[in-house]
N, C-alpha and C. Protein backbone atom coordinates (compact mmCIF):
# COMPACT_ATOMS: atom_id res chain seq x y z
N UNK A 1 -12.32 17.81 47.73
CA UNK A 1 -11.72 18.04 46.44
C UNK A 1 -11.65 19.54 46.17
N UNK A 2 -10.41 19.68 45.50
CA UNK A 2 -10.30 21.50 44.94
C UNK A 2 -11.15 21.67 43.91
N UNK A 3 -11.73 23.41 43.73
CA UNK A 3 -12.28 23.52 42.37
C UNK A 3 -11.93 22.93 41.07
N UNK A 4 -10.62 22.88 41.59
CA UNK A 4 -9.89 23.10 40.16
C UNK A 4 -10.16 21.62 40.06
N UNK A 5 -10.62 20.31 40.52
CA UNK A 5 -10.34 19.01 40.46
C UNK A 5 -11.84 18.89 39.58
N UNK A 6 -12.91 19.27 40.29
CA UNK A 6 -14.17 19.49 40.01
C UNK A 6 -14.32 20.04 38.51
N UNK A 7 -13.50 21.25 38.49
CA UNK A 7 -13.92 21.50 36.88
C UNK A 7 -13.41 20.45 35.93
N UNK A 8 -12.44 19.93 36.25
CA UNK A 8 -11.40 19.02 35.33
C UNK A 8 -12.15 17.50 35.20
N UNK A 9 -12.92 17.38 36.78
CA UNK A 9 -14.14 16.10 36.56
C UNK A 9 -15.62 16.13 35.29
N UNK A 10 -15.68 17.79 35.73
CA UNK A 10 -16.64 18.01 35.00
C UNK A 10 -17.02 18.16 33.32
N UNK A 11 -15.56 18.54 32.88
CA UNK A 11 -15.15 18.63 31.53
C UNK A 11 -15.06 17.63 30.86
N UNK A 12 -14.37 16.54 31.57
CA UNK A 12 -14.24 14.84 31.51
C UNK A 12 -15.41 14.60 30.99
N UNK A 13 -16.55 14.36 32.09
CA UNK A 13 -17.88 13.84 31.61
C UNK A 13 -18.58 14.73 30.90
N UNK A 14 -18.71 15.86 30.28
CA UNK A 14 -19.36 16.39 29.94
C UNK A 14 -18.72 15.85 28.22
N UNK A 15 -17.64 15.92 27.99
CA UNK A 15 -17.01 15.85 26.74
C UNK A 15 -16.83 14.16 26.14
N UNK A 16 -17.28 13.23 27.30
CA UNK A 16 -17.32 11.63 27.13
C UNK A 16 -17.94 11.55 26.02
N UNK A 17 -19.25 11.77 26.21
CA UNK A 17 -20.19 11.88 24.93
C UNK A 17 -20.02 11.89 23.52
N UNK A 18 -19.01 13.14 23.28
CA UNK A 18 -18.71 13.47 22.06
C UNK A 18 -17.48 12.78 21.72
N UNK A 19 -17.08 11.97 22.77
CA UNK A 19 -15.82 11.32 22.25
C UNK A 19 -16.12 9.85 22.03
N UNK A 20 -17.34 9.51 22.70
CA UNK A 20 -17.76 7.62 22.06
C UNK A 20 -18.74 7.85 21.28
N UNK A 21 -19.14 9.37 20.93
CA UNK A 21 -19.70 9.57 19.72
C UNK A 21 -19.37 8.47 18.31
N UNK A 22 -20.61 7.76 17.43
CA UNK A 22 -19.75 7.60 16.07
C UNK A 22 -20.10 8.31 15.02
N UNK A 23 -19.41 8.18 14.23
CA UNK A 23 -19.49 8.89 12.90
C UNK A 23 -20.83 8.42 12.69
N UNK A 24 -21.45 9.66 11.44
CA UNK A 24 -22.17 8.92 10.74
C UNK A 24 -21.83 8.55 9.44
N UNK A 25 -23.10 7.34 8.54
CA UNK A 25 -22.48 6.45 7.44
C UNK A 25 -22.10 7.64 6.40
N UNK A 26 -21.28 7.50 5.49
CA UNK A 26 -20.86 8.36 4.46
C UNK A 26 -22.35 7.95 3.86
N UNK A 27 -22.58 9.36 2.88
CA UNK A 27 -23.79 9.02 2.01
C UNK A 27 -23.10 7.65 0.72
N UNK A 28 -24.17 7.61 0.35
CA UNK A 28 -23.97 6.25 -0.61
C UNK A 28 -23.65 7.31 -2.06
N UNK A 29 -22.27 6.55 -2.84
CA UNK A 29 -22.13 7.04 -3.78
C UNK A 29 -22.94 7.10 -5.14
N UNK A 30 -23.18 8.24 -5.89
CA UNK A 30 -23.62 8.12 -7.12
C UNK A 30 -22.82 7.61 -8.10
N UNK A 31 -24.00 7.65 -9.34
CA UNK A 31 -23.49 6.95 -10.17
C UNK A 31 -21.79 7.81 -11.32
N UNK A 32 -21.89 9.25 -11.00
CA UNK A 32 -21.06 10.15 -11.16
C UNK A 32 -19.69 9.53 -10.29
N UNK A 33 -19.75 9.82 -8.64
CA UNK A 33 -18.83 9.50 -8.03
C UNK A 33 -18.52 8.13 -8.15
N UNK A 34 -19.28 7.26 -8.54
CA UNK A 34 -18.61 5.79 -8.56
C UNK A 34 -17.87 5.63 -9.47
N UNK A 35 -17.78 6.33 -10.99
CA UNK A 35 -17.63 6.37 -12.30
C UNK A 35 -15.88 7.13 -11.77
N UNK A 36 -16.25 8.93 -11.20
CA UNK A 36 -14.90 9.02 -11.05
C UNK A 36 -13.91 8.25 -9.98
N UNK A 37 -14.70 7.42 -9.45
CA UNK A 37 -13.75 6.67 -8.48
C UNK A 37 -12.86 5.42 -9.36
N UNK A 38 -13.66 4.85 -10.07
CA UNK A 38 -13.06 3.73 -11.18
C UNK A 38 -12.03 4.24 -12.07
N UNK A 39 -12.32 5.68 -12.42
CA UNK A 39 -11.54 6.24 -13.40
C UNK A 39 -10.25 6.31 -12.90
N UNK A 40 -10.25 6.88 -11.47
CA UNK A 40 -9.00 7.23 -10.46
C UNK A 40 -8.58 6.11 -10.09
N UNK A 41 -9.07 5.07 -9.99
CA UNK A 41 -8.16 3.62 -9.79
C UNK A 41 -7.55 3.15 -10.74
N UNK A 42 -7.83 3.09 -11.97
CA UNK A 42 -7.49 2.98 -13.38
C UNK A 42 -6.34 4.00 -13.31
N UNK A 43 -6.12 4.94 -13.39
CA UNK A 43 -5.14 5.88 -13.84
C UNK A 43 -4.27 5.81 -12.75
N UNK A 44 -4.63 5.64 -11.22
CA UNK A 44 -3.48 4.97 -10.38
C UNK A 44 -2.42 3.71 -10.82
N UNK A 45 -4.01 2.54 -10.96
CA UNK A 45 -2.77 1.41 -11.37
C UNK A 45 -1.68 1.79 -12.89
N UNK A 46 -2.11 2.59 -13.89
CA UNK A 46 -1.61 2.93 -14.89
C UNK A 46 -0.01 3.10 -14.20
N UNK A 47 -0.24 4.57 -13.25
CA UNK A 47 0.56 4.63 -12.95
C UNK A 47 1.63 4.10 -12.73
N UNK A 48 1.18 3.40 -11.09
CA UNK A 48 1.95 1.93 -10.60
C UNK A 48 2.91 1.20 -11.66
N UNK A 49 2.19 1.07 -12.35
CA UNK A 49 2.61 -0.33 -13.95
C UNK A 49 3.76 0.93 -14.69
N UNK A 50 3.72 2.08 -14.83
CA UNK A 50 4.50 2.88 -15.38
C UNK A 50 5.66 3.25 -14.41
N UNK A 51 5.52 3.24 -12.98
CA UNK A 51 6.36 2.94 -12.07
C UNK A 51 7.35 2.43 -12.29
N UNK A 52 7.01 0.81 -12.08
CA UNK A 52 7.45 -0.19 -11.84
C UNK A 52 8.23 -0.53 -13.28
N UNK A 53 7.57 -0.44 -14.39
CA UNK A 53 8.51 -0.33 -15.03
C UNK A 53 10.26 0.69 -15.36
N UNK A 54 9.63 1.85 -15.14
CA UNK A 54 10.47 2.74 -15.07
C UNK A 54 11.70 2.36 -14.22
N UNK A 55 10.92 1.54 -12.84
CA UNK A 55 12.16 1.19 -11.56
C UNK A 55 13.03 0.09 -12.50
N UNK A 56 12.48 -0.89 -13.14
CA UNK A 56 12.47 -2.07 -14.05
C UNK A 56 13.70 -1.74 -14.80
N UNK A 57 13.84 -0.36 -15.68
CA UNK A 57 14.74 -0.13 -16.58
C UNK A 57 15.76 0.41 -15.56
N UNK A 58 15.59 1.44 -14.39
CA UNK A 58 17.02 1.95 -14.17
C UNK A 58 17.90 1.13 -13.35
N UNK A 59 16.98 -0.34 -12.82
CA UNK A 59 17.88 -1.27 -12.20
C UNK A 59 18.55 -2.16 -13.37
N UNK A 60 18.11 -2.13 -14.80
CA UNK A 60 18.80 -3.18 -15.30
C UNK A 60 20.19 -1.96 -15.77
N UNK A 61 20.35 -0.80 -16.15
CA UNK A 61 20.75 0.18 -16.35
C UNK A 61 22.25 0.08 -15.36
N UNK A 62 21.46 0.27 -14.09
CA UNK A 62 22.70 0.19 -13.17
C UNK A 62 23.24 -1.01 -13.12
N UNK A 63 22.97 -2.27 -12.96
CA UNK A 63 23.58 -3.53 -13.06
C UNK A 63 23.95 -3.68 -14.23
N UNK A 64 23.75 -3.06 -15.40
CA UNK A 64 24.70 -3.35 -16.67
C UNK A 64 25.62 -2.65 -16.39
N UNK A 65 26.16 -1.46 -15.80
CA UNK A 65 27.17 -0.61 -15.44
C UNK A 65 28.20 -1.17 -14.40
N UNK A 66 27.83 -1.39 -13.68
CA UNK A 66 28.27 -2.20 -12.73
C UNK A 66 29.03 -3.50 -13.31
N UNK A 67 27.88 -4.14 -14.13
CA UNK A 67 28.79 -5.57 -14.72
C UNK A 67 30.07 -4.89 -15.78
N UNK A 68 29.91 -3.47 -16.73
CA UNK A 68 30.82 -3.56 -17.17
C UNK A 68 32.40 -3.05 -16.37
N UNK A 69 31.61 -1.96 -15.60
CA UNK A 69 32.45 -1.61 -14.57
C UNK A 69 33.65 -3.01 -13.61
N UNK A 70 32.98 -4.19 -13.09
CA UNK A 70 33.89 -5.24 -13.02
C UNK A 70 34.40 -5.52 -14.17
N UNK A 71 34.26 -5.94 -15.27
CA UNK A 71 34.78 -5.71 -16.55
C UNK A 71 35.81 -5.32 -16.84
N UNK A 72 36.06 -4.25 -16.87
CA UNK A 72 36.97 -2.89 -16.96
C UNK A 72 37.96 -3.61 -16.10
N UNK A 73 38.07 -3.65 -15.05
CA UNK A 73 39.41 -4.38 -13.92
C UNK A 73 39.25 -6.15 -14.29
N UNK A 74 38.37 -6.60 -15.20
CA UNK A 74 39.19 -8.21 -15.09
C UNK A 74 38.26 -9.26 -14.32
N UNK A 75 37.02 -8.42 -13.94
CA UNK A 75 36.53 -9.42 -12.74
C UNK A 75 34.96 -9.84 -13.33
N UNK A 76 34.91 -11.16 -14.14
CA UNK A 76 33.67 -11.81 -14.27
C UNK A 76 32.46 -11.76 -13.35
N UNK A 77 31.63 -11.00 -14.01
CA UNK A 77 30.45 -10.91 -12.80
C UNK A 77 28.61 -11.77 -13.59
N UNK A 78 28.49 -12.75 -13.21
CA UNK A 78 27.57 -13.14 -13.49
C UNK A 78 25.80 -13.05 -12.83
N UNK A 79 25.07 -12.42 -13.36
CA UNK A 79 24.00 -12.06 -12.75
C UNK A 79 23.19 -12.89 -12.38
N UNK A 80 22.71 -13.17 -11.04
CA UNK A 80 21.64 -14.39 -10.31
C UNK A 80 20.24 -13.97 -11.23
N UNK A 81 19.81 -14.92 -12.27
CA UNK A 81 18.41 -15.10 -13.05
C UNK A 81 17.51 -14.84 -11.71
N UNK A 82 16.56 -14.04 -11.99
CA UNK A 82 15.41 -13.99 -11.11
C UNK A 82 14.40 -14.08 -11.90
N UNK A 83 13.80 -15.24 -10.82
CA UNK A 83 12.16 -16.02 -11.87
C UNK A 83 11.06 -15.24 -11.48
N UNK A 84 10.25 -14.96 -12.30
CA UNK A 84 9.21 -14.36 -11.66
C UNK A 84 8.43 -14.60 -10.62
N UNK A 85 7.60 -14.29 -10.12
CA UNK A 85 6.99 -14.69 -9.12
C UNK A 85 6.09 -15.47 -9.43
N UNK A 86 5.64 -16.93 -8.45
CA UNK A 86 4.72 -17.58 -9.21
C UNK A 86 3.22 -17.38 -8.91
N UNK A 87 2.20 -17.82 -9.49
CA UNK A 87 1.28 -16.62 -9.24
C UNK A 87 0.14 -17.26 -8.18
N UNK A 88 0.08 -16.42 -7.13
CA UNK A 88 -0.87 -17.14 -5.91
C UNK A 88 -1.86 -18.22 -6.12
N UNK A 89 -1.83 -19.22 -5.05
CA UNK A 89 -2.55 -20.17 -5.19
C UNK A 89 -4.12 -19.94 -5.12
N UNK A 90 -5.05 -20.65 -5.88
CA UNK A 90 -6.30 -20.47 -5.34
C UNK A 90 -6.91 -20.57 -4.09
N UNK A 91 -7.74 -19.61 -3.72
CA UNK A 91 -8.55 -20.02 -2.36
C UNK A 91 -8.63 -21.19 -1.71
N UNK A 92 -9.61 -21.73 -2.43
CA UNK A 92 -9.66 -22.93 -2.36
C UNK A 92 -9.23 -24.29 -2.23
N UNK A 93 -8.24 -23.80 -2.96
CA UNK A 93 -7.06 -25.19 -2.95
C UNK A 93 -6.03 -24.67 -2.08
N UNK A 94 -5.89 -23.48 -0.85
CA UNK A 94 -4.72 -23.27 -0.09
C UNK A 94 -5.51 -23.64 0.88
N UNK A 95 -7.00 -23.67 1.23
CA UNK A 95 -7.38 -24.31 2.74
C UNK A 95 -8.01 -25.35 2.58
N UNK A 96 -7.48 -26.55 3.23
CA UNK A 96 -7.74 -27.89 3.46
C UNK A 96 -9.14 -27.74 3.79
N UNK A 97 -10.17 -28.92 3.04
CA UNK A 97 -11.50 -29.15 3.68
C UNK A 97 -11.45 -29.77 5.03
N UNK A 98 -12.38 -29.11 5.70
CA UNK A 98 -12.69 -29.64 7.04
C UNK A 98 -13.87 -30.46 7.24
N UNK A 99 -13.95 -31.84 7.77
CA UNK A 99 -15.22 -32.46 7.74
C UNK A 99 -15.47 -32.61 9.50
């Protein structure tokens, strides 16, 4: 084998180590960081919900434009009702007991 194969073997195993290395555990949160973590999920979903509404208004916005826009030329456009979603089944009652 060439040097050059040898160093490239040697780097390999020498660096294995640090690569099936694992992390260690994050420290356990305080009662501070748990507090701002709740706060920051809260003001995320706020968000989200302020999102989604926002998306909520500029799609009915554009499809009212649109409907008057067919309008304007003569052409009846009736909008497909969309039902809400219905709301997930329980645990329990989606997996059959097994005896």
């Amino acid at each position: 084998m060439s040097k050059k194969a040898l160093l490239i073997a040697a780097l390999c195993l020498s660096t294995a180590g640090a690569v099936f290395a694992k992390l260690p555990a994050p420290p356990p949160m305080t009662d501070e960081q748990k507090a701002k973590a709740g706060e920051a999920k809260a003001k995320a979903a706020e968000a989200a919900k302020k999102g989604a509404e926002q998306l909520s208004k500029a799609m009915d916005r554009v499809a009212d434009g649109y409907i008057k826009a067919q309008k304007a030329k003569g052409v009846t456009v009736k909008p497909t009702p969309i039902a809400a979603p219905a709301a997930p089944a329980p645990a329990a009652a989606a997996a059959p007991a097994k005896k």
